[in-house]
C-alpha atoms as a PDB file:
ATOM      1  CA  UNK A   1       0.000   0.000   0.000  1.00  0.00           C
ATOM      2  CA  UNK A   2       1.452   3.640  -1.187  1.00  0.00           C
ATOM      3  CA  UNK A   3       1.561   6.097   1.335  1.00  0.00           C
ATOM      4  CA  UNK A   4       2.132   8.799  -0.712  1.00  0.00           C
ATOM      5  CA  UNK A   5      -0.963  10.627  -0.820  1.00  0.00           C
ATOM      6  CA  UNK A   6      -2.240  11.145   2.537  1.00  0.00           C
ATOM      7  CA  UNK A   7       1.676  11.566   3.392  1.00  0.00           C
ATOM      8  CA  UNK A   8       1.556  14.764   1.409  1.00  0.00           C
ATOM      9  CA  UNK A   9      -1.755  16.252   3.236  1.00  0.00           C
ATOM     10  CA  UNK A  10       0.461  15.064   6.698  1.00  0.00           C
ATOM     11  CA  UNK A  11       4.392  16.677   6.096  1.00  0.00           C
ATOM     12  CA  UNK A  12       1.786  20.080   4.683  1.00  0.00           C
ATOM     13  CA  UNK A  13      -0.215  20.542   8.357  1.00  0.00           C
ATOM     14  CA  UNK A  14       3.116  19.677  10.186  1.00  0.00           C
ATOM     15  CA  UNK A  15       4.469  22.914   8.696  1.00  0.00           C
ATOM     16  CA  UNK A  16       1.157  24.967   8.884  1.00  0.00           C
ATOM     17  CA  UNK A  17       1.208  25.250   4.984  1.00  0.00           C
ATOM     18  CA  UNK A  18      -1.913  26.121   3.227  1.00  0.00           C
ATOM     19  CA  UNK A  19      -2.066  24.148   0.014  1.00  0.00           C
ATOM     20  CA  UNK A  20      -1.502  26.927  -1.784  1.00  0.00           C
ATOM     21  CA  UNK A  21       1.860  27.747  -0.130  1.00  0.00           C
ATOM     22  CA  UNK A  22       2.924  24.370  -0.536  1.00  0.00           C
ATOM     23  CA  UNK A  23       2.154  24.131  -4.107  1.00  0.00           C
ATOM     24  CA  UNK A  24       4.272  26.969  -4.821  1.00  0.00           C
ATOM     25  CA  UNK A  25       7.149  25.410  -3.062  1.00  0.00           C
ATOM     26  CA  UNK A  26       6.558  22.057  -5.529  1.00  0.00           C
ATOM     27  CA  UNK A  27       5.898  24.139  -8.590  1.00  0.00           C
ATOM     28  CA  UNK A  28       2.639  22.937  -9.125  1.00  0.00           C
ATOM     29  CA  UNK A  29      -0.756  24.466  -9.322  1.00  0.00           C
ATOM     30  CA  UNK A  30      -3.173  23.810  -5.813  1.00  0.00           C
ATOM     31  CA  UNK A  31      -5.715  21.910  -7.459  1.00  0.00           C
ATOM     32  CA  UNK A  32      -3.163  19.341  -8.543  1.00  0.00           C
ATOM     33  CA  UNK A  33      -2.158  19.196  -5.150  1.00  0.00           C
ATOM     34  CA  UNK A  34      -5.871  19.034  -3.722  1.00  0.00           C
ATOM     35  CA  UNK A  35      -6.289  16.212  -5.703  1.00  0.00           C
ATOM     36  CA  UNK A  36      -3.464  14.349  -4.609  1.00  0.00           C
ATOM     37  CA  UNK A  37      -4.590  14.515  -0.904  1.00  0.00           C
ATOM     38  CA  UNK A  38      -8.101  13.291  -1.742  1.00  0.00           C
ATOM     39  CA  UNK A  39      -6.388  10.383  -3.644  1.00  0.00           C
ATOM     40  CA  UNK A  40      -8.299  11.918  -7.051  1.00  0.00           C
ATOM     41  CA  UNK A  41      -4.946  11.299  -8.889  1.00  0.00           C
ATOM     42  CA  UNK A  42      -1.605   9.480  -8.041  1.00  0.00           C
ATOM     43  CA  UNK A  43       1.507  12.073  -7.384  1.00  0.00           C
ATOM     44  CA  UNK A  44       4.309  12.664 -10.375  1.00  0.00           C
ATOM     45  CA  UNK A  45       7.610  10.876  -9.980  1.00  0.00           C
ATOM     46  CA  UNK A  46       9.604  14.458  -9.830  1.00  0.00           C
ATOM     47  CA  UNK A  47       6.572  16.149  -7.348  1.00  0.00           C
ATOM     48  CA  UNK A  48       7.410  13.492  -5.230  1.00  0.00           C
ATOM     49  CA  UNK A  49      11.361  13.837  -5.489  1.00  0.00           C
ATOM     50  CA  UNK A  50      10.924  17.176  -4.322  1.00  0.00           C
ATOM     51  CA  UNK A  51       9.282  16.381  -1.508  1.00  0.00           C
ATOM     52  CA  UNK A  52      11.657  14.677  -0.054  1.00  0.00           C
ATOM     53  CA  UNK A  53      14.506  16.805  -1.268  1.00  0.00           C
ATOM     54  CA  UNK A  54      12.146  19.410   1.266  1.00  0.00           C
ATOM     55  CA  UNK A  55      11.610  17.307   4.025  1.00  0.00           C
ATOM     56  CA  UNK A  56      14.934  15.241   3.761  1.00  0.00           C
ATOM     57  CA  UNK A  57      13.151  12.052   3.332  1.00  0.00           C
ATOM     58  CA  UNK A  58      13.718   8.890   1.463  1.00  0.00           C
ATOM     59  CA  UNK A  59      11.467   7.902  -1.385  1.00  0.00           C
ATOM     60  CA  UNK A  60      10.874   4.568   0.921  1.00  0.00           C
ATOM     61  CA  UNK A  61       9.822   6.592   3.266  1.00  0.00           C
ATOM     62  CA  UNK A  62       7.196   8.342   1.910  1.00  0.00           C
ATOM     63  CA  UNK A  63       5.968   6.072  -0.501  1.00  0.00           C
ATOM     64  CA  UNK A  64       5.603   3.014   2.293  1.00  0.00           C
ATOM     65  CA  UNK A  65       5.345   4.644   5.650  1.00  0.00           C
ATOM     66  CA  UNK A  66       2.544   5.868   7.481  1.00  0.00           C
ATOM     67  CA  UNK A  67       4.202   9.295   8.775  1.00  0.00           C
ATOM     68  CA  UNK A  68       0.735  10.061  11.171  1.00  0.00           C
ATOM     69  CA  UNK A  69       1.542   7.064  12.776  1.00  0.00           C
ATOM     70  CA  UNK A  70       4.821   9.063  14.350  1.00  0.00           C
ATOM     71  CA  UNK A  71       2.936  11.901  15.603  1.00  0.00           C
ATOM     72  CA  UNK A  72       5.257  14.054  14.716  1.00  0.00           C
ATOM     73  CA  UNK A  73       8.116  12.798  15.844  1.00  0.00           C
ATOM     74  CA  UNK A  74       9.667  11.701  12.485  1.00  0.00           C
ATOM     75  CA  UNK A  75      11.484  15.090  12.649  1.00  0.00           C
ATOM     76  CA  UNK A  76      13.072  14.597  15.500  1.00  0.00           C
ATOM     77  CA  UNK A  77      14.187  10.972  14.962  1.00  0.00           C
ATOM     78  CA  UNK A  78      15.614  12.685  11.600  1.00  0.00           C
ATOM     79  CA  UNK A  79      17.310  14.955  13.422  1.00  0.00           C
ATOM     80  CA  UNK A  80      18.790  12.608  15.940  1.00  0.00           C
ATOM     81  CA  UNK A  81      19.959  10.496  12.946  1.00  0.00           C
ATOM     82  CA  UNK A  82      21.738  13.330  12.153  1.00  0.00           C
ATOM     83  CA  UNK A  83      23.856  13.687  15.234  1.00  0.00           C
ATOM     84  CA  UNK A  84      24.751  10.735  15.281  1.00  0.00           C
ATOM     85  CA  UNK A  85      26.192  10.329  11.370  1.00  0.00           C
ATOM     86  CA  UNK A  86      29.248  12.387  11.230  1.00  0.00           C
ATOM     87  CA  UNK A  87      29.725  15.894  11.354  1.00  0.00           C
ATOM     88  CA  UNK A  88      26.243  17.673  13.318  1.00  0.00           C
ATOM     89  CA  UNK A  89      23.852  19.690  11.748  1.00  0.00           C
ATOM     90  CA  UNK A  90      24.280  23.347  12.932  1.00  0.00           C
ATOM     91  CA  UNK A  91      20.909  25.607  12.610  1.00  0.00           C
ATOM     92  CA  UNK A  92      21.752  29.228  12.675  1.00  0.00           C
ATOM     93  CA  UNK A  93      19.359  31.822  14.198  1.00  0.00           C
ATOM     94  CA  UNK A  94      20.579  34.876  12.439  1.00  0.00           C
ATOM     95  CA  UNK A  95      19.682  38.029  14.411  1.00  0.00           C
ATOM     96  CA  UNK A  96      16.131  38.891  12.338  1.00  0.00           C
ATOM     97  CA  UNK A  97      15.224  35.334  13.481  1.00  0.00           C
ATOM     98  CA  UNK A  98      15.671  36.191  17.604  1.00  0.00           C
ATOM     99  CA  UNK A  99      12.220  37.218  17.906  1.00  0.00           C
ATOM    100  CA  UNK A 100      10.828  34.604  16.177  1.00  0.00           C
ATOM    101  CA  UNK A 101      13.414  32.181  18.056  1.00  0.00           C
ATOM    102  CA  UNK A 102      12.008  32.837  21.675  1.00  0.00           C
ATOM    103  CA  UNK A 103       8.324  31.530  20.750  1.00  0.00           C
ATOM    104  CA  UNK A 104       9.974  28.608  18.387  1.00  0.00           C
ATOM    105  CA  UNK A 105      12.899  27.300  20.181  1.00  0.00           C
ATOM    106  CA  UNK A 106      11.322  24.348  21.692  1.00  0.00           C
ATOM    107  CA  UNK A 107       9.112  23.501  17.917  1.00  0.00           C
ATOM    108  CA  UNK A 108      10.532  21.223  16.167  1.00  0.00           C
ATOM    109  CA  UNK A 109       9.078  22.536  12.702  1.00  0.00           C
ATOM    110  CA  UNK A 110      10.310  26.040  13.584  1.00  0.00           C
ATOM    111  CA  UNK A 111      13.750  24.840  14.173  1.00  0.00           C
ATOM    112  CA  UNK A 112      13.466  22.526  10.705  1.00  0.00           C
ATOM    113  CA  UNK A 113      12.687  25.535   8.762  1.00  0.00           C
ATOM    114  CA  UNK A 114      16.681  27.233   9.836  1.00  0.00           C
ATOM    115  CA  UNK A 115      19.232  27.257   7.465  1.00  0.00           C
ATOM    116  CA  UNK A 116      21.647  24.952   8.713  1.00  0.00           C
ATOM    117  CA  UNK A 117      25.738  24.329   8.202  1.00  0.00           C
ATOM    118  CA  UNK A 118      28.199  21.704   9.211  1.00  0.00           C
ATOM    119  CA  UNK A 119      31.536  22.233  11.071  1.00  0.00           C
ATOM    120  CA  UNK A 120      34.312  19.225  10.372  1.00  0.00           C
ATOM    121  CA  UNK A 121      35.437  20.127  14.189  1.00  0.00           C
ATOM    122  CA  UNK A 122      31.809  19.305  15.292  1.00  0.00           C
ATOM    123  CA  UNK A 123      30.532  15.784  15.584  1.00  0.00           C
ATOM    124  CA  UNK A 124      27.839  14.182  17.770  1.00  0.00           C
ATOM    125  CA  UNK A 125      26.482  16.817  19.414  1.00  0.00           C
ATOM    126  CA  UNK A 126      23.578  18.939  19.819  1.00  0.00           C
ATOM    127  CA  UNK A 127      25.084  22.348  18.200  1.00  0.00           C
ATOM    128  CA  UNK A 128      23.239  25.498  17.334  1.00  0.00           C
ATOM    129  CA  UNK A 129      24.921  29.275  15.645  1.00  0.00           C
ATOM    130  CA  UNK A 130      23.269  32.240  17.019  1.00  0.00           C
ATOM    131  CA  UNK A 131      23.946  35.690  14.963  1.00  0.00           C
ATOM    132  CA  UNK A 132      25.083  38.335  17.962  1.00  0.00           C
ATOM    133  CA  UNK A 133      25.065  41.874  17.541  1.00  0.00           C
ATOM    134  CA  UNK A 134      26.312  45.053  19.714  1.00  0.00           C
ATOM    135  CA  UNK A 135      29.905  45.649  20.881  1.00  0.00           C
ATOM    136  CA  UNK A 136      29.353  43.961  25.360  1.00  0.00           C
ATOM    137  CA  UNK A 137      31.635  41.180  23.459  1.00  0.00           C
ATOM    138  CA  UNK A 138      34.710  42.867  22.323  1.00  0.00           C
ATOM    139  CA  UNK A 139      36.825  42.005  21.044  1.00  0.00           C
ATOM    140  CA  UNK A 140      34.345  39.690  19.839  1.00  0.00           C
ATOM    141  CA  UNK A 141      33.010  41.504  16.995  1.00  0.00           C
ATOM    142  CA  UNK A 142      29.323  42.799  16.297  1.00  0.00           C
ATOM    143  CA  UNK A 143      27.788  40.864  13.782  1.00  0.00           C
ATOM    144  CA  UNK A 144      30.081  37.560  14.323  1.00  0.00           C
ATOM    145  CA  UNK A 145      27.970  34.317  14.736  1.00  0.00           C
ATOM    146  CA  UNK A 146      28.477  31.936  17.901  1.00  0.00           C
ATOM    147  CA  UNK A 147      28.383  28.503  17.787  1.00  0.00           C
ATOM    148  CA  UNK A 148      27.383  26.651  20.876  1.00  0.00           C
ATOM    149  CA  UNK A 149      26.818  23.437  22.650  1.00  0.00           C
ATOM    150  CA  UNK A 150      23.005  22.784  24.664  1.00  0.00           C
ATOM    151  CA  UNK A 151      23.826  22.652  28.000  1.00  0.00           C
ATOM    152  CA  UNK A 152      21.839  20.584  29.901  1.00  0.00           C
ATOM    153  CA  UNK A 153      22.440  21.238  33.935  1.00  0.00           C
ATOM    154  CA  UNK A 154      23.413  24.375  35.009  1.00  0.00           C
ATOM    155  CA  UNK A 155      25.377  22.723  37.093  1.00  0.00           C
ATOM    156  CA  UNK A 156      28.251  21.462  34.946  1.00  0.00           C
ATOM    157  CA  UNK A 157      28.505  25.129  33.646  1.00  0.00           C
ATOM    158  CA  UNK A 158      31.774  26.447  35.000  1.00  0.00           C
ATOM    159  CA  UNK A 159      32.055  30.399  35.929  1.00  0.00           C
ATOM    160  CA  UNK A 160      33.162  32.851  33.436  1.00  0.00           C
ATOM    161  CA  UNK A 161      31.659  30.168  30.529  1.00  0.00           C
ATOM    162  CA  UNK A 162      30.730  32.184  27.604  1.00  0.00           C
ATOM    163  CA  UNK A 163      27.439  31.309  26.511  1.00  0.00           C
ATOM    164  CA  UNK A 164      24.442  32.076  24.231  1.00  0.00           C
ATOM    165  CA  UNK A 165      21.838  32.621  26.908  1.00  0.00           C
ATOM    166  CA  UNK A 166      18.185  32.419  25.893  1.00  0.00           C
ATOM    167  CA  UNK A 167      15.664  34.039  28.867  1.00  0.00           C
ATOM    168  CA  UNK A 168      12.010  35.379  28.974  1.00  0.00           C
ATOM    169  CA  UNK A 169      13.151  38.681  29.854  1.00  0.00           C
ATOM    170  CA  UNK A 170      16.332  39.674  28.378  1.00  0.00           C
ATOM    171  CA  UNK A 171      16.236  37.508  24.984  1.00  0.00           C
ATOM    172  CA  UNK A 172      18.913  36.352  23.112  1.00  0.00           C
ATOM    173  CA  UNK A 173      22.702  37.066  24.862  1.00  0.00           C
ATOM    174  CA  UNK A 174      26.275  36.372  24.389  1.00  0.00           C
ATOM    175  CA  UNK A 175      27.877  36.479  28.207  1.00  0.00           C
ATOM    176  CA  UNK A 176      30.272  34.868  30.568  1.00  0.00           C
ATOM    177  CA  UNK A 177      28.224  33.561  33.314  1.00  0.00           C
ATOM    178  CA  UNK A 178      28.988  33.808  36.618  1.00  0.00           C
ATOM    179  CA  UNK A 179      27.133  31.831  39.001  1.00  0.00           C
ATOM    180  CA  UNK A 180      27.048  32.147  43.165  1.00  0.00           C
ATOM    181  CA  UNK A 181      26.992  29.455  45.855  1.00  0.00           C
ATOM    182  CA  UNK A 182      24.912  32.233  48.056  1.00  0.00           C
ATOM    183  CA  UNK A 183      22.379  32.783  45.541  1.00  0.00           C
ATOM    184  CA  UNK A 184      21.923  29.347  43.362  1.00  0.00           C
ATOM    185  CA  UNK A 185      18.681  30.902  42.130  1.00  0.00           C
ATOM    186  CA  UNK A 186      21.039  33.708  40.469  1.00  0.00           C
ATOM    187  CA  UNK A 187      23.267  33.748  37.725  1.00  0.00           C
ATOM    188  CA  UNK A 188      25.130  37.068  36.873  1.00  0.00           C
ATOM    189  CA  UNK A 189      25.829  37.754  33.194  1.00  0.00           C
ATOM    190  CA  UNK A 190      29.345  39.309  32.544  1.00  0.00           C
ATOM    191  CA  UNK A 191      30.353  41.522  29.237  1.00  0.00           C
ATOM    192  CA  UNK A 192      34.318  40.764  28.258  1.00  0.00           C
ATOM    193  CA  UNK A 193      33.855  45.086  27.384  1.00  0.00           C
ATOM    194  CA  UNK A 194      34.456  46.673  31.183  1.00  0.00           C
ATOM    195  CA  UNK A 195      32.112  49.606  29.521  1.00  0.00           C
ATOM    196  CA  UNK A 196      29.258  47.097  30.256  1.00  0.00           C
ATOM    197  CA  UNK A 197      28.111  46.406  33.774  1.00  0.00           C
ATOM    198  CA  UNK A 198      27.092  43.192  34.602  1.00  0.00           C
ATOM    199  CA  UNK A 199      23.724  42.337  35.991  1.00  0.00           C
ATOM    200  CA  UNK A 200      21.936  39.266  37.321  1.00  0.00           C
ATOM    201  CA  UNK A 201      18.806  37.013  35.993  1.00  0.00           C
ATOM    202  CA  UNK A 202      16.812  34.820  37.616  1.00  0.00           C
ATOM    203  CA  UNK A 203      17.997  31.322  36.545  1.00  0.00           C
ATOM    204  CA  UNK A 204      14.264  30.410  36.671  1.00  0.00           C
ATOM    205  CA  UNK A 205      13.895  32.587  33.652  1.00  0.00           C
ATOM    206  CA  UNK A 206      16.422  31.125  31.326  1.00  0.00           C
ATOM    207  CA  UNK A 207      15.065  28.780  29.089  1.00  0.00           C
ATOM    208  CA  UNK A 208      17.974  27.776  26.774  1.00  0.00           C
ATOM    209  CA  UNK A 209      21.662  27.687  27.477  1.00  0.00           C
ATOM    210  CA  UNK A 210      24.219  27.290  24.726  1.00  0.00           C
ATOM    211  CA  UNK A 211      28.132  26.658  25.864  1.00  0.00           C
ATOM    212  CA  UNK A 212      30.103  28.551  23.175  1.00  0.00           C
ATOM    213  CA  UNK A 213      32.724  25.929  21.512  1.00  0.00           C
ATOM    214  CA  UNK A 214      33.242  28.237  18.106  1.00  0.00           C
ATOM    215  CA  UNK A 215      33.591  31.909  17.424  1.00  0.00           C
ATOM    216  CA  UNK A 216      33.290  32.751  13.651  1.00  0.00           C
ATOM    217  CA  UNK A 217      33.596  36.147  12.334  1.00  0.00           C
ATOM    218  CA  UNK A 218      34.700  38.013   9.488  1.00  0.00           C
ATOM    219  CA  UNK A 219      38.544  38.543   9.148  1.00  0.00           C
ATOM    220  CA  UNK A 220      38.065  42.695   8.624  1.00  0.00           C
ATOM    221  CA  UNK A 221      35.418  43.064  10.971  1.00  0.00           C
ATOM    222  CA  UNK A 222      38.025  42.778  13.555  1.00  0.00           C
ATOM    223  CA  UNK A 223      37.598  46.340  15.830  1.00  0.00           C
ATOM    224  CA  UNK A 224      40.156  48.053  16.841  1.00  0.00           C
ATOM    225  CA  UNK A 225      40.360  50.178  19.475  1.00  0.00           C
ATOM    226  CA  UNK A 226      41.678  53.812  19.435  1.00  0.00           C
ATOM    227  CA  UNK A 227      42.938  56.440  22.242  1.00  0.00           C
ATOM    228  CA  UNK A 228      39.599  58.103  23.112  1.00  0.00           C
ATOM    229  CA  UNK A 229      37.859  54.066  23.525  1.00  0.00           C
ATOM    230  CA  UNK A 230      40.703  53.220  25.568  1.00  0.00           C
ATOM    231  CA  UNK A 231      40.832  56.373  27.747  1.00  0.00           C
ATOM    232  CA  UNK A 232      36.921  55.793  27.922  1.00  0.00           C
ATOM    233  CA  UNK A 233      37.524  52.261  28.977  1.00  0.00           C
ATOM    234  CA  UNK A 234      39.986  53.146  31.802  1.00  0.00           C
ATOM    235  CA  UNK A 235      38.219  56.387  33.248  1.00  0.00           C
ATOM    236  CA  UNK A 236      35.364  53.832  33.695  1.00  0.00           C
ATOM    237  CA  UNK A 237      37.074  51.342  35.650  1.00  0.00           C
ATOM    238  CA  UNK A 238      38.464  53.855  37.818  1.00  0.00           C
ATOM    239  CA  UNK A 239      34.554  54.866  38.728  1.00  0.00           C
ATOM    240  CA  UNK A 240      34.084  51.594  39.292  1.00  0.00           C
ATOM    241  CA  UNK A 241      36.645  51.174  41.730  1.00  0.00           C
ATOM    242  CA  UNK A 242      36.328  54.457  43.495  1.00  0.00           C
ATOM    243  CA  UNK A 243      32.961  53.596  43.860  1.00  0.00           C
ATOM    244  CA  UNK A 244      33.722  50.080  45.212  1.00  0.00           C
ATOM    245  CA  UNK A 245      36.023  51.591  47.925  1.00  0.00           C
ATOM    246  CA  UNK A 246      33.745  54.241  49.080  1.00  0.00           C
ATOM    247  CA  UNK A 247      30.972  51.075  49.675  1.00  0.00           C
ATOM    248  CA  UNK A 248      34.243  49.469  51.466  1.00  0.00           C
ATOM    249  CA  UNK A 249      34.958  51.974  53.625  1.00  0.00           C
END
């Protein structure tokens, strides 16, 4: 028995396509597709092919599995596949995705629909590249995309880890986090640019951490500082430690 048909109607609602959108994406007109889903006419070799080249399937796959039956969850045994064969998968959340990212992070479909990259350095591991922007980093340039590691217990995070930090409140951040034996429900968030102060989140609040393992930027986006930045950089840190003293004394 050929799955094929009703398989089409399924991979279509697991993305939230209308069959209009996902006709356009086969190159075919919607009624062709509507009858294909109400088994009026039997799909074209090549209509086929390109559904799996968009879902990463096999033809066996669609042709003689009942994808319903999975609930879902064909996408992430896909994607665990993928881990496990050689070098990982990387999606990248570039920064006009962030927004987007905080509602879709834990959607399988959402993630699906990245653009995603391999690293020969990176094998068997649950990876993802986040886009940062803003200058709390430098020398880690604006604009230069981290690749992380999902961490999984807080607890095997040691301090001054730079990570991608993914919270309710503050979004999507590249810090060093700094975490206190006094106050475990507390982690402090620390900028490698003194102009930045740090501050603290609730670790309630964070809903993804991401251990950074790879730094890639552009090789002139490199920033260099001049005489005013660094004066700026040093009259700050004396504040900071005149003000430090006079809570000291």
């Amino acid at each position: 028995m050929a799955f094929s048909n009703q398989n089409l109607k399924y991979l279509r609602k697991q993305r939230g396509w209308t069959q209009e959108e996902f006709a356009n994406r086969l190159n075919i007109k919607r009624s062709l597709l509507g009858a294909y889903e109400e088994e009026r006419a039997e799909p074209r070799f090549e209509v086929l092919e390109a559904v799996c080249d968009l879902f990463k399937l096999t033809m066996d796959d669609l042709l003689r599995k009942d994808l319903s039956d999975q609930k879902g969850s064909y996408l992430n045994a896909r994607r665990t596949l993928k881990m496990l064969s050689g070098p990982a998968e990387i999606p990248f959340v570039p920064v006009k995705a962030a927004a987007g990212y905080l509602a879709g992070y834990a959607d399988p479909e959402f993630i699906d629909e990245l653009n995603t990259f391999t690293l020969p350095m990176l094998t068997g591991g649950n990876y993802r590249a986040f886009e940062i922007i803003g200058d709390s980093m430098l020398p880690t340039p604006s604009g230069s995309v981290i690749v992380g590691e999902k961490v999984n217990d807080l607890e095997e995070v040691k301090n001054d880890t730079p990570c991608i930090v993914v919270s309710r409140n503050e979004g999507i951040v590249y810090k060093r986090v700094q975490k206190s034996i006094k106050q475990r429900d507390k982690l402090t968030l620390v900028s490698d640019n003194p102009v930045f102060h740090p501050y603290t989140v609730n670790a309630e609040e964070v809903i993804e951490m991401w251990q950074a393992q790879v730094v890639i930027s552009k090789a002139n986006t490199q920033n260099r500082w001049d005489m005013n930045q660094l004066a700026s950089v040093v009259s700050d840190l004396q504040q900071q430690v005149s003000s430090l003293k006079k809570k000291m004394n």
